[in-house]
Protein backbone atom coordinates (compact mmCIF):
# COMPACT_ATOMS: atom_id res chain seq x y z
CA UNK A 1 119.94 30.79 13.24
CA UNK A 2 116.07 30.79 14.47
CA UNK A 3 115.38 31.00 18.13
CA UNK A 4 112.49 29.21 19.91
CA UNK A 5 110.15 29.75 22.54
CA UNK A 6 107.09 28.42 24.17
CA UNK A 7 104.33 30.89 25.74
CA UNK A 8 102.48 28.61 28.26
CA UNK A 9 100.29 28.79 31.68
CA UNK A 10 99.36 27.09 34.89
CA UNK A 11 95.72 27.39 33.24
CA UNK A 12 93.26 28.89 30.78
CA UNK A 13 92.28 32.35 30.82
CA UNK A 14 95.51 33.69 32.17
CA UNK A 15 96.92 35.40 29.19
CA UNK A 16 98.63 33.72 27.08
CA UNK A 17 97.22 34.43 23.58
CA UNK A 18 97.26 38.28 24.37
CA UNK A 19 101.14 38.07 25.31
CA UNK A 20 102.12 35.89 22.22
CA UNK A 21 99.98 38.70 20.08
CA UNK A 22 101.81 41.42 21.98
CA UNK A 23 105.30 39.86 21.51
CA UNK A 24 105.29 39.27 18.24
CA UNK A 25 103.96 42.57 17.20
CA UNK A 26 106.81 44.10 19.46
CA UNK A 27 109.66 42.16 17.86
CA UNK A 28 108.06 42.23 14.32
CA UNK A 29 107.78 46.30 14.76
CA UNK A 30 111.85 45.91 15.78
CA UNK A 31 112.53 44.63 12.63
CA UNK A 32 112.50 40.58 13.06
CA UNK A 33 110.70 38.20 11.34
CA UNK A 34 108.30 36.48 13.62
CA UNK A 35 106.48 32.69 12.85
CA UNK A 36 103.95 31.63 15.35
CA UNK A 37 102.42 27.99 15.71
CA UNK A 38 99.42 27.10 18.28
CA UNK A 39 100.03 23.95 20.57
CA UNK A 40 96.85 22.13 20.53
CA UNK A 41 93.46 21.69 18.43
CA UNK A 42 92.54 25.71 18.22
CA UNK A 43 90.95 26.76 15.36
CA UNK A 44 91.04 30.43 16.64
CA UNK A 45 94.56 31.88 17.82
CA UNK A 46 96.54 31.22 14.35
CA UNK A 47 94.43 33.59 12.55
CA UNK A 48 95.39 36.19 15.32
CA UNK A 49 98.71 34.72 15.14
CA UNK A 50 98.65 35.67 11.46
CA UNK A 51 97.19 39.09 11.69
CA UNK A 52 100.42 39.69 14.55
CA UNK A 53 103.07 38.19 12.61
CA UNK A 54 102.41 38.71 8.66
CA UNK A 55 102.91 35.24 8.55
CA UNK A 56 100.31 32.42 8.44
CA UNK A 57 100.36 30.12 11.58
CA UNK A 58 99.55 26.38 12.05
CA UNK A 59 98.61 24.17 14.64
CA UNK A 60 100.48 21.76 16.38
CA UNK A 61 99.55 18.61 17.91
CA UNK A 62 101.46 16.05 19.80
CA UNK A 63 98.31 13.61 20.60
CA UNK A 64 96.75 13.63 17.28
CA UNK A 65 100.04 14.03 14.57
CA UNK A 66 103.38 12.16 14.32
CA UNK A 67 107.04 14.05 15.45
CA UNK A 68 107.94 14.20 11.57
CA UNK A 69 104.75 16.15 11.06
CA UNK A 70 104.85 18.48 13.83
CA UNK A 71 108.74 19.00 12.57
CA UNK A 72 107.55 19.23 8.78
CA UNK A 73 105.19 21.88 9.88
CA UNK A 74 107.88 23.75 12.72
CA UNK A 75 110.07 23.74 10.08
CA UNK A 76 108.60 27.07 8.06
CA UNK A 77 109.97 28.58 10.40
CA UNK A 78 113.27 28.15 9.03
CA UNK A 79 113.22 31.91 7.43
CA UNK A 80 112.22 33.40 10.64
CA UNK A 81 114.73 35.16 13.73
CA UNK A 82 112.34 33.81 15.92
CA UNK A 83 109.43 30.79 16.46
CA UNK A 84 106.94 31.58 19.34
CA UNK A 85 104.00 28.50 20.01
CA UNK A 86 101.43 29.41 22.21
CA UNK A 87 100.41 26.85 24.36
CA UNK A 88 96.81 25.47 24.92
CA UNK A 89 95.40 25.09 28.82
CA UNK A 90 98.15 24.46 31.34
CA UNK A 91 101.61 23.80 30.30
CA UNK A 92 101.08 19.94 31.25
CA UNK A 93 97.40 19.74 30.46
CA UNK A 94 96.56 17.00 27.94
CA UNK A 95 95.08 13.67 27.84
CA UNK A 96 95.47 10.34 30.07
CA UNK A 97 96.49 8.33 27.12
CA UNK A 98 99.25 8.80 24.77
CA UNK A 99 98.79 9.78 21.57
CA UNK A 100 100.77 9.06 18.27
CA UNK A 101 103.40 11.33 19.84
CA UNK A 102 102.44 12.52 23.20
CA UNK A 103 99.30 13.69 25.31
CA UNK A 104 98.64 17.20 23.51
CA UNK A 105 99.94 18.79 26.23
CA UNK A 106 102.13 22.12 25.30
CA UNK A 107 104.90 20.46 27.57
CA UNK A 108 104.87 17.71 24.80
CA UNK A 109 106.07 20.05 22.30
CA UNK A 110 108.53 22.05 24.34
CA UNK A 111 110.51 18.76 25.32
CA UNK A 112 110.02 17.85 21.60
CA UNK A 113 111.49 20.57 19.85
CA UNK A 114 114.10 21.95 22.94
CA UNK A 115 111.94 25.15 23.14
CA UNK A 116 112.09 26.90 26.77
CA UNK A 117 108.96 28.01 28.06
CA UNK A 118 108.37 31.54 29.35
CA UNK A 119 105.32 31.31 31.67
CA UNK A 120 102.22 33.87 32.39
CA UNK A 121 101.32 33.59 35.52
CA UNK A 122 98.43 35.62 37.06
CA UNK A 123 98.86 36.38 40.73
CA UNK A 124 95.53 37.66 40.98
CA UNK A 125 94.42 36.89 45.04
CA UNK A 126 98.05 35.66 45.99
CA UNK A 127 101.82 36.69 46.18
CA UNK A 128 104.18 34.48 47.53
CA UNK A 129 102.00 31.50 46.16
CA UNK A 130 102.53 32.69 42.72
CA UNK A 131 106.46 31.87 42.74
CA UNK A 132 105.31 28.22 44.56
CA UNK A 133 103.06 27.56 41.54
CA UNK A 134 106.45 28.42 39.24
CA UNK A 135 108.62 26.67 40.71
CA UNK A 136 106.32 23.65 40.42
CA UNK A 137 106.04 23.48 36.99
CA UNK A 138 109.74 24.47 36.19
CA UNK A 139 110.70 21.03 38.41
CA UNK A 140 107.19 19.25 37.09
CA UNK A 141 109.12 16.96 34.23
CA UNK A 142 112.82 16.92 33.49
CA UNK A 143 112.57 17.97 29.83
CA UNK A 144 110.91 20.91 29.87
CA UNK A 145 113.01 24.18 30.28
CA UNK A 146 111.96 27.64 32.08
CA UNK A 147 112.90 30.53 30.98
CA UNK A 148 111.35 32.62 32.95
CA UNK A 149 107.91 34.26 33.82
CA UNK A 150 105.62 37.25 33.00
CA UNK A 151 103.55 38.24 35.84
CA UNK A 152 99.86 39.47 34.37
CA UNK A 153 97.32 41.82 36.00
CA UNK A 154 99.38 42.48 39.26
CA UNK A 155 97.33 44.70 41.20
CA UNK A 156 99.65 47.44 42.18
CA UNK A 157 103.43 48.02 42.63
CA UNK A 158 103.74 46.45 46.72
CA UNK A 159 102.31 43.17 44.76
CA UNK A 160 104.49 42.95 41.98
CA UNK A 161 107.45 43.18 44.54
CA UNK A 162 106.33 40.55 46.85
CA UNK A 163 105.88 38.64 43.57
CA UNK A 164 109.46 39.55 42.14
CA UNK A 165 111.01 38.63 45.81
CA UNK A 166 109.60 35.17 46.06
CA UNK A 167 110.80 34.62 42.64
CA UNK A 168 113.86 35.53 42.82
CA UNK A 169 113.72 32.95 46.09
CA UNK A 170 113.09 30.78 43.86
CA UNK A 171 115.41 31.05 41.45
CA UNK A 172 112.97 32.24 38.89
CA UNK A 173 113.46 34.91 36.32
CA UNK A 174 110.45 37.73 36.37
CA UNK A 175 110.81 39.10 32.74
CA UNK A 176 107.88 41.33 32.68
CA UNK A 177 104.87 42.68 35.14
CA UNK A 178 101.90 43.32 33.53
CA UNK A 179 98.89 45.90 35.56
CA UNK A 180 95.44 45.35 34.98
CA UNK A 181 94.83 47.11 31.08
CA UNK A 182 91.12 46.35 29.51
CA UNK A 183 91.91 48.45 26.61
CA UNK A 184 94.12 44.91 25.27
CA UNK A 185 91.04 42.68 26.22
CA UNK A 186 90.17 40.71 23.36
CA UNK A 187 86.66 39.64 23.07
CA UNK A 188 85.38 36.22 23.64
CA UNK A 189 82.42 34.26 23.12
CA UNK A 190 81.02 30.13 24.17
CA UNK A 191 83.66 28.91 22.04
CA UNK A 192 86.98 30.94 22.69
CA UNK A 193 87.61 34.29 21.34
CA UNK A 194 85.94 36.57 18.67
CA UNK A 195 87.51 35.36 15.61
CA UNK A 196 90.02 37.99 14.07
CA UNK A 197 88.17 38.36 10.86
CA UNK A 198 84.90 39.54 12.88
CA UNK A 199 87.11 42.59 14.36
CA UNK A 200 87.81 45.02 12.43
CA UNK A 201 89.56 46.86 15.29
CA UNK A 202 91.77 43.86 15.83
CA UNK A 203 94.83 45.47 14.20
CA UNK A 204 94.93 48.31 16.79
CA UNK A 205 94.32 45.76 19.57
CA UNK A 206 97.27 43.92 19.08
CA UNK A 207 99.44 47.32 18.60
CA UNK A 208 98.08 48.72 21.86
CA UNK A 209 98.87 45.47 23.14
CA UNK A 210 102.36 45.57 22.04
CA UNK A 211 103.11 48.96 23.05
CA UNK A 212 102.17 48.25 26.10
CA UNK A 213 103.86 44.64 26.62
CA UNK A 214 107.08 46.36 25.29
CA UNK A 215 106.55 49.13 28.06
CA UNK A 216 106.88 46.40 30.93
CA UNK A 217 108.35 43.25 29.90
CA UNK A 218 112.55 43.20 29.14
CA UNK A 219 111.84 42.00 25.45
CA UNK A 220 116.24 42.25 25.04
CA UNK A 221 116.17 39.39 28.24
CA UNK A 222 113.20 37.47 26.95
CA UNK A 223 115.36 37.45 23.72
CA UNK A 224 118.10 36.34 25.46
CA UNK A 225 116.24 33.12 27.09
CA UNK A 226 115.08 31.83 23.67
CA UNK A 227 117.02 28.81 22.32
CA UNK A 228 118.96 28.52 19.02
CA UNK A 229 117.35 25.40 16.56
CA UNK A 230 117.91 24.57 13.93
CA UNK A 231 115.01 23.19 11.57
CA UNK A 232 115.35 19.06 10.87
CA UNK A 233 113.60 18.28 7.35
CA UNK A 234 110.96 16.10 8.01
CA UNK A 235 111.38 12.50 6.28
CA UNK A 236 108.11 13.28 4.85
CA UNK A 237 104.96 15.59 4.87
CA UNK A 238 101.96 15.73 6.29
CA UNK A 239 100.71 13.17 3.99
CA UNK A 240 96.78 14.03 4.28
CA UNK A 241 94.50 12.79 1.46
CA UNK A 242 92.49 15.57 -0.27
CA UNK A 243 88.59 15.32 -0.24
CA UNK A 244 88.63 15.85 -4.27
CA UNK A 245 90.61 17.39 -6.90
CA UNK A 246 88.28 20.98 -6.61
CA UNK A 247 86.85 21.46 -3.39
CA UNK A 248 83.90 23.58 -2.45
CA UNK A 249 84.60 25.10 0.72
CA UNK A 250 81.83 27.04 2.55
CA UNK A 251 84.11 30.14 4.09
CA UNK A 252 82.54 32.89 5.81
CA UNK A 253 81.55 34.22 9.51
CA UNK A 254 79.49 31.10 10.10
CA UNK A 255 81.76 28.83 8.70
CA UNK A 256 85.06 29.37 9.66
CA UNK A 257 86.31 26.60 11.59
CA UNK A 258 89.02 24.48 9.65
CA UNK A 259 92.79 23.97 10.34
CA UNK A 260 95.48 25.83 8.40
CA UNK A 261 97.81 22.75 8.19
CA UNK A 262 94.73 20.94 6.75
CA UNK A 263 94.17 23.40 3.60
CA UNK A 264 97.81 23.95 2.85
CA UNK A 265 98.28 19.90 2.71
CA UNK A 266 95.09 19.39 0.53
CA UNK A 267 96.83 22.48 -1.80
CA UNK A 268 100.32 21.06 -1.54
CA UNK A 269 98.75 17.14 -2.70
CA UNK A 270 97.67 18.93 -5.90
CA UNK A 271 94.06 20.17 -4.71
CA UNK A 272 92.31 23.47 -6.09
CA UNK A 273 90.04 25.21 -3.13
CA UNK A 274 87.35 26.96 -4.26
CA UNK A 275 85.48 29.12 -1.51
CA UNK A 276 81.86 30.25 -1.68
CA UNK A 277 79.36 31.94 0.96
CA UNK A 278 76.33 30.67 2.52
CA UNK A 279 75.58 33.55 4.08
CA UNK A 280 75.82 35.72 1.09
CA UNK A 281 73.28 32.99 -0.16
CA UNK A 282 75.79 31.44 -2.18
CA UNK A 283 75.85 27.53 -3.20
CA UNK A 284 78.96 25.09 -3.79
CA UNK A 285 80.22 25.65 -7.48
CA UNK A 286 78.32 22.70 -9.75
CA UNK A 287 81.65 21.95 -11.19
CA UNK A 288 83.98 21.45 -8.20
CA UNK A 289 84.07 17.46 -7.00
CA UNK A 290 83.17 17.34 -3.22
CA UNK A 291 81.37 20.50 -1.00
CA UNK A 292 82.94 20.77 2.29
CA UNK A 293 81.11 22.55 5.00
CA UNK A 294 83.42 23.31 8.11
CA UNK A 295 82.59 23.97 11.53
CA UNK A 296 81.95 27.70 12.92
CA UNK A 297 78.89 29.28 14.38
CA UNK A 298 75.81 28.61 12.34
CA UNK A 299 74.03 28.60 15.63
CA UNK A 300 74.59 32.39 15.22
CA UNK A 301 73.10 32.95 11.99
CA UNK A 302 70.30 29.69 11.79
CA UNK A 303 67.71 32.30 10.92
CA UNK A 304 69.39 33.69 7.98
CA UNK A 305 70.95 30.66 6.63
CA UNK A 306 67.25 29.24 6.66
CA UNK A 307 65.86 31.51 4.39
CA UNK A 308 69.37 31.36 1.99
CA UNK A 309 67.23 29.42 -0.49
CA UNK A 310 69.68 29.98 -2.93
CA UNK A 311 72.26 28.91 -0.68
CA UNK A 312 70.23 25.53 0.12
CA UNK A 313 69.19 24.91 -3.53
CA UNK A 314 72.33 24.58 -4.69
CA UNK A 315 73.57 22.72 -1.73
CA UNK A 316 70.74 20.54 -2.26
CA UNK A 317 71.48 19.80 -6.34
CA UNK A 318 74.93 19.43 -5.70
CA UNK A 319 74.37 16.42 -3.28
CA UNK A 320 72.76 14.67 -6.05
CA UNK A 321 75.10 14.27 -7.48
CA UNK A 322 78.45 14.46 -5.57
CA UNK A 323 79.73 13.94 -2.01
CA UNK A 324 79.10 16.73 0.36
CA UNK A 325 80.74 16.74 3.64
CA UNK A 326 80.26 18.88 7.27
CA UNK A 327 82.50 19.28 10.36
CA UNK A 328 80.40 19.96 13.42
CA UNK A 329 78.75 23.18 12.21
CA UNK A 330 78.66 21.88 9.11
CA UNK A 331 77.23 18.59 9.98
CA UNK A 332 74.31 20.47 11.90
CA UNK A 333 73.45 22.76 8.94
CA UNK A 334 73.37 19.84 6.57
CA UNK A 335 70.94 17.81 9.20
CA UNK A 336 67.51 18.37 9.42
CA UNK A 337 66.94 21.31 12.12
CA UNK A 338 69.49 23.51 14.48
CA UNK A 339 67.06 25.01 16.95
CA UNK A 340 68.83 28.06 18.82
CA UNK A 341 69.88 29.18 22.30
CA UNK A 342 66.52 31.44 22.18
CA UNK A 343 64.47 27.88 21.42
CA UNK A 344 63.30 28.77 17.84
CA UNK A 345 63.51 25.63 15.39
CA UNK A 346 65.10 26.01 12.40
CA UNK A 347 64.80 24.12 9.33
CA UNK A 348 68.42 23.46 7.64
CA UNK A 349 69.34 21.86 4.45
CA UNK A 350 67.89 18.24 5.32
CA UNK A 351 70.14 16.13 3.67
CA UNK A 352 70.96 14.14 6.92
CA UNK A 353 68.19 13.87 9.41
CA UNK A 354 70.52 15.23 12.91
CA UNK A 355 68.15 17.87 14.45
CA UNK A 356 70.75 19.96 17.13
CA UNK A 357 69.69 22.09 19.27
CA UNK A 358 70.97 25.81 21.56
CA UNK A 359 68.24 25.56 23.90
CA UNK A 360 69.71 23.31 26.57
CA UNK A 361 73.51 23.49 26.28
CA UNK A 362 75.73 20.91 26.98
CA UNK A 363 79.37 21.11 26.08
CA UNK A 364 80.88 18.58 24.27
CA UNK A 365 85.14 18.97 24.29
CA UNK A 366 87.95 16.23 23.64
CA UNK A 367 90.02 14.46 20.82
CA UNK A 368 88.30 12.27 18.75
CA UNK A 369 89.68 8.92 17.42
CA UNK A 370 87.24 7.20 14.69
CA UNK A 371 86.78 4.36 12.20
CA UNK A 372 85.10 4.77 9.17
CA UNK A 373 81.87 2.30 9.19
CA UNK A 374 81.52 3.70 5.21
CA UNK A 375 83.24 5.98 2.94
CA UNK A 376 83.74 10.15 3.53
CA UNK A 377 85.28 12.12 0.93
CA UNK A 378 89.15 11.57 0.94
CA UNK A 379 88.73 8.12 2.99
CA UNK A 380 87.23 4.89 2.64
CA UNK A 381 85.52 2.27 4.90
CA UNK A 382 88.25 1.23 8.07
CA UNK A 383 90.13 4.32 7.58
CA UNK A 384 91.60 5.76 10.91
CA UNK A 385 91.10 9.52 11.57
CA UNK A 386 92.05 11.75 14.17
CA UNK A 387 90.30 14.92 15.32
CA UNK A 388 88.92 17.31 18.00
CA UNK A 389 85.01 17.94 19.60
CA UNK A 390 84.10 21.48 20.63
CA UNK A 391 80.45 22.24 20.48
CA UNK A 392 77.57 22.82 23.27
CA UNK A 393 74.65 21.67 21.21
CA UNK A 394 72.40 18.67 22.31
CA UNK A 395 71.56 16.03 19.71
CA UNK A 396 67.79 15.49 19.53
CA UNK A 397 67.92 13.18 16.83
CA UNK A 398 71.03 11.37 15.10
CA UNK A 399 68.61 8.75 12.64
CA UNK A 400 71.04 8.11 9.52
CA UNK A 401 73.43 5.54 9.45
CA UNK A 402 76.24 5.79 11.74
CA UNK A 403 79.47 7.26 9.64
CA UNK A 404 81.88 5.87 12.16
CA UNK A 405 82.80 4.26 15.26
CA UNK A 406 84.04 6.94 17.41
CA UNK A 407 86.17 7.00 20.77
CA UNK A 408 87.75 9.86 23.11
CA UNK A 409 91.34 9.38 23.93
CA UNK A 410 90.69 6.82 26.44
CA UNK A 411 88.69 4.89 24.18
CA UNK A 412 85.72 5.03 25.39
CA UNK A 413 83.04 5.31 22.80
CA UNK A 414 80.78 8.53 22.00
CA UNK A 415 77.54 8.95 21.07
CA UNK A 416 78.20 11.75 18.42
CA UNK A 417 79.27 9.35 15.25
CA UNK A 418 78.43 11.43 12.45
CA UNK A 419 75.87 10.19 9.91
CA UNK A 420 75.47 9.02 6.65
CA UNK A 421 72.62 9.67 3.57
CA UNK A 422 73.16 9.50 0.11
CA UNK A 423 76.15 11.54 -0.76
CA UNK A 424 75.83 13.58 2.52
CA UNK A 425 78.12 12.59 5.05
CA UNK A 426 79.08 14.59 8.56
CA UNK A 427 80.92 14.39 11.92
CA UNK A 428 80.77 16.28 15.00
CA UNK A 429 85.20 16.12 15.39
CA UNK A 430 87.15 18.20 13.23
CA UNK A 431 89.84 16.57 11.59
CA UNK A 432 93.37 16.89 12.23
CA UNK A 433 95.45 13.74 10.70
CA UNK A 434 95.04 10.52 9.38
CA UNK A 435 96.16 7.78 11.86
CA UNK A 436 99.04 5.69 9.84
């Protein structure tokens, strides 16, 4: 029988990746077999997920995909002892409007699949207040299950036992009690963490991190607060249209950005992938039938991806003759210019005519809801698509023709629509599902 449970927060920032990492490393080092799935649009987390676990991790998302998809994509972890999903934000932090199955909050997805939720909650600049905040969001919505709490960076034994005693007041379990440790920091930058293939240290990060979680959190009682499931078989899968039959997909350090669930559904509808590097100057294979450019942080590497002439020839020839498509990064490096946080222009691959820029940042952030004005690879005019916007760069010029008409979950509509040239299309949301 698998076991589930949910690692949630009052907030961001609090811990919550570093304790699933730590958890699963501690119960995969006892012997267990460990899946882990990330609530919410986060490209980041399920490749540290991965690196924890053995196992590759997914994304789930109650705003943006059906309950038989996030069930069809629970469900691998029918061969493991144990399923942890790592929230996103606070446990009920999600959108006004519903969804096609919820908000996209991780409460969504606890309710949904009858996980419990163990909480990290950082007392940091409080005591008593910290069990007040717990008991809050155990009696927040009727459906959602505590299990119990880990208390993160308490600031010396006295505070962990005021802590402990209002909790226990409370009626709350305390699990674990974690002191301040910076050697399990992970590193961050503007748009989450470091990703785990730019750390080659990450490895001993996550063991020091779960020899130290294992040190002072009761993994047996943790254990014991999970909740038996037992997978349902989704009626059917994911049901996401490939691009093309061979897709080029630009995969490297600036290029990174592109959901699990969405390659292993354009594999499992019969799809080849074929990866190539643009910043090893390399260009889309001539005889693959679409070039897909994913989000990451070109903004990081503008200079060198300028002078990839190889890299931008090829791109270049390709689109001639066959669609070419870019998420967010993507999109900017197939536009005309991406100037940089330091204000230096550079020219990109100018087969749209968006100039972004680094100079003046402005965040963009939210779920994405848009109708195809024209055809994209994989979807034609009045197709429905879901997806997420993370990026701080400021449009300076969006000239083509509009790609879509795009709204945030309220449905209010955005300014970023994506464009359309030629065989060049692009979008500043990643894309999570078709809306059916």
């Amino acid at each position: 029988m698998t076991a589930g449970l949910v690692i949630s927060a009052p907030a961001s920032g609090v811990g919550k990746t570093t304790l699933t990492l730590a958890l699963a490393r501690a119960w995969r080092n006892r012997g267990l077999k460990v899946q882990c799935l990330k609530s919410g649009p986060d490209y980041i987390d399920p490749a540290f997920h991965a690196v924890a676990t053995g196992r590759a991790s997914v994304n789930i998302d109650s705003w943006a995909m059906s309950g038989e998809a996030i069930a069809h994509l629970a469900s691998r972890g029918a061969e493991a002892d144990l399923v942890l999903a790592e929230g996103s934000m606070g446990l009920f932090d999600g959108v006004a409007t519903r969804g096609v199955s919820g908000t996209g909050a991780t409460a969504d997805i606890a309710e949904m699949m009858g996980w419990p939720v163990l909480l990290v909650i950082d007392p940091s600049g409080q005591a008593q207040t910290a069990a007040a905040v717990a008991a809050g969001l155990r009696d927040f919505r009727a459906g959602v299950r505590l299990a119990g709490v880990v208390l993160n960076r308490v600031a010396s034994p006295r505070h962990e036992a005021l802590v402990r005693s209002a909790m226990a007041d409370a009626g709350i379990a305390v699990l674990g009690a974690l002191p301040r440790h910076a050697e399990i920091a992970l590193p961050k930058r503007h748009l989450g963490l470091v990703q785990a293939e730019e750390q080659v240290q990450i490895d001993g990060l996550i063991d020091e991190a779960a020899r130290f979680v294992a040190e002072h959190v009761d993994l047996d009682a943790v254990l014991r607060s999970v909740r038996d499931w037992s997978p349902q078989s989704a009626a059917r899968s994911l049901d996401i249209t490939p691009p093309g039959q061979r897709i080029a997909l630009a995969r490297d350090a600036a290029f990174s950005f592109v959901y699990p669930h969405m390659l292993e559904a354009w594999r499992a509808a019969g799809a080849e992938i074929v990866t190539f590097s643009p910043l090893a100057d390399e260009g889309p294979e001539a005889n693959a039938d679409v070039c897909w450019l994913p989000g990451g942080y070109p903004e990081l590497h503008a200079a060198r991806l300028a002078s990839n002439t190889r890299f931008l020839g090829q791109l270049r020839a390709f689109a001639e003759m066959k669609p070419v498509h870019g998420e967010c990064g993507g999109y900017m490096v197939l536009g005309a210019a991406l100037t940089d946080a330091d204000g230096v222009r550079h020219a990109m691959a100018g087969l749209l005519g968006l100039e972004t820029s680094y100079a003046k940042r402005r965040m963009h952030l939210g779920y994405r809801l848009a109708e195809l004005a024209t055809a994209m690879p994989g979807h034609g005019p009045g197709a429905r698509l879901r997806g997420h916007e993370f990026h701080y760069s400021t449009i300076v010029a969006q000239p083509d023709t509009p790609l879509a008409v795009v709204r945030d979950a309220t449905g209010a509509i955005v300014a970023e629509t994506g464009s359309w040239r030629g065989n060049a299309t692009g979008t500043f949301f990643h894309l999570i599902a078709e809306d059916r």
